[in-house]
Protein backbone atom coordinates (compact mmCIF):
# COMPACT_ATOMS: atom_id res chain seq x y z
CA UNK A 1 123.49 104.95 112.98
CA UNK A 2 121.83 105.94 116.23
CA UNK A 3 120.69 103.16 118.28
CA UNK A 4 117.75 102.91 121.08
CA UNK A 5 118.97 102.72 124.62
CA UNK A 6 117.19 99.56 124.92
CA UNK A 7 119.53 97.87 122.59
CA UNK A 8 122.55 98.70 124.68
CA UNK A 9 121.29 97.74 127.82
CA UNK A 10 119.55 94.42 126.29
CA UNK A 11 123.33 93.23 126.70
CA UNK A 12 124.99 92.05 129.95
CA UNK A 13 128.33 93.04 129.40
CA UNK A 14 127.36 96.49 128.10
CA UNK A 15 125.14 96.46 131.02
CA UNK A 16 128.09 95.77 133.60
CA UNK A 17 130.04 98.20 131.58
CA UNK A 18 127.60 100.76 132.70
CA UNK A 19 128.08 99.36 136.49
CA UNK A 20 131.51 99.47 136.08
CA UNK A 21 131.80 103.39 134.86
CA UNK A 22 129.04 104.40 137.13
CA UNK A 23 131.48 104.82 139.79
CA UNK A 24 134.46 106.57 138.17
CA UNK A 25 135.57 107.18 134.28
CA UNK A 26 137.69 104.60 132.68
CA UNK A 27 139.76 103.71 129.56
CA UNK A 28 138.63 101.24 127.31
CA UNK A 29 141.92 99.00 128.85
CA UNK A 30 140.93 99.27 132.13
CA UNK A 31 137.37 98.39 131.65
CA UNK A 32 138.59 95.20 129.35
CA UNK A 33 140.65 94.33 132.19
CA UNK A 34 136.97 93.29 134.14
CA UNK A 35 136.09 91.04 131.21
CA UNK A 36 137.20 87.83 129.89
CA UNK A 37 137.24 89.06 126.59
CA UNK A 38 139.57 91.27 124.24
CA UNK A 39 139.81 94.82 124.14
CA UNK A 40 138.43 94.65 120.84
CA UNK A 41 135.01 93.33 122.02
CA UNK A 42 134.80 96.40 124.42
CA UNK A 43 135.33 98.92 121.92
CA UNK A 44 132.50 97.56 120.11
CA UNK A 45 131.03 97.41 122.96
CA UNK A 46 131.45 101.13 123.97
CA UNK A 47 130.59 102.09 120.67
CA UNK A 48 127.08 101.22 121.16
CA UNK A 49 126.81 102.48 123.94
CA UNK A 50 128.59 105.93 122.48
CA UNK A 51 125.61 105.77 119.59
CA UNK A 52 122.94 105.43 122.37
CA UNK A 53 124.30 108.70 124.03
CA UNK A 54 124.73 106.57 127.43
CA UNK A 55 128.45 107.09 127.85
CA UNK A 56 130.73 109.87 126.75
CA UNK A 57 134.08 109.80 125.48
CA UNK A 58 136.68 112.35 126.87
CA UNK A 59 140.56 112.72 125.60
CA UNK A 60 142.74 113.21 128.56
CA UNK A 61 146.34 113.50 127.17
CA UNK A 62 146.97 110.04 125.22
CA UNK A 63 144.07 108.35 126.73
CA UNK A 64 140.24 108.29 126.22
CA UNK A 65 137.85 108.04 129.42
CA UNK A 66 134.58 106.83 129.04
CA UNK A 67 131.93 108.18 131.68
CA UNK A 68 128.44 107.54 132.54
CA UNK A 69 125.31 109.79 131.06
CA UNK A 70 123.51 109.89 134.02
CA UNK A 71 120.85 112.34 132.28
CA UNK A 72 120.49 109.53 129.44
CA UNK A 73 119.65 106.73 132.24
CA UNK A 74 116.11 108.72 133.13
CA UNK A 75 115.11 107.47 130.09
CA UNK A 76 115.01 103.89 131.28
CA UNK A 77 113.62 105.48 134.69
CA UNK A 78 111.01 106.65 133.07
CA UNK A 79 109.96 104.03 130.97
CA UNK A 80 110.29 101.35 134.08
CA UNK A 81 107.98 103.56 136.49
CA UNK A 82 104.68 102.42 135.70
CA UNK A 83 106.45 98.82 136.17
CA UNK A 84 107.42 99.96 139.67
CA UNK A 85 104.14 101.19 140.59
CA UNK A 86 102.81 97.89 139.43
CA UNK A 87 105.12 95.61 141.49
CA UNK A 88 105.08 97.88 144.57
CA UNK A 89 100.91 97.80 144.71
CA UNK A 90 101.73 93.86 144.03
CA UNK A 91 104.28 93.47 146.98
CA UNK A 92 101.77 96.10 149.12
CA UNK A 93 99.39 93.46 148.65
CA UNK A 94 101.25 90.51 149.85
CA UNK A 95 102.83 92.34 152.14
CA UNK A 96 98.90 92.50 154.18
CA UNK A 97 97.96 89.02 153.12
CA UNK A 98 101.64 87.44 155.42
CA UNK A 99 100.86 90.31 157.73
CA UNK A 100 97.12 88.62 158.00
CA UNK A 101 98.17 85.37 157.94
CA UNK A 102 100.80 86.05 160.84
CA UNK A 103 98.34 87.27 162.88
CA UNK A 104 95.97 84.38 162.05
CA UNK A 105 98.56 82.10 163.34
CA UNK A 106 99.33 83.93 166.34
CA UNK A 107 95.40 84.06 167.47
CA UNK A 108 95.75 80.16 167.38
């Protein structure tokens, strides 16, 4: 069963998962090892996020890396932008009413 990306990311820990191998590939030990949880929990865990195409699995000799789909992750980019636009124009805006205000205060 494929699964939307917005599933796996809906979850903390699969979202710190992602933090986690953002910075280098790891094993599903390793990345357990961050958790307070069993190793069990992060393999389903990593399975989801396997289905949503946001990690990939690689065999290195006896052990299995999981790394970070970078290319994937533009697809929550892109569906956040117009969200960014709107809370930039927002902070913009109350960026020039302090910077009014400020200068209000000063004048007094």
């Amino acid at each position: 069963m494929r699964r939307d990306i917005f599933q796996a990311i809906a979850d903390p820990t699969r979202r710190a998962i992602l933090a986690l191998i953002a910075l280098q590939a790891m094993t599903p030990n390793a990345i357990a090892d961050n958790f307070n949880t069993t190793r069990q929990s992060v393999s389903k865990h990593l399975r989801v996020l396997t289905e949503c195409e946001l990690v990939k699995p690689q065999q290195q000799g006896r052990e299995i890396y999981y790394s970070l789909e970078i290319e994937k992750m533009k697809e929550i980019d892109q569906w956040l932008n117009p969200f960014r636009k709107i809370w930039e124009t927002r902070f913009d805006q109350l960026d020039q009413v302090l910077s009014t205000l400020k200068k209000q205060q000063n004048e007094n």
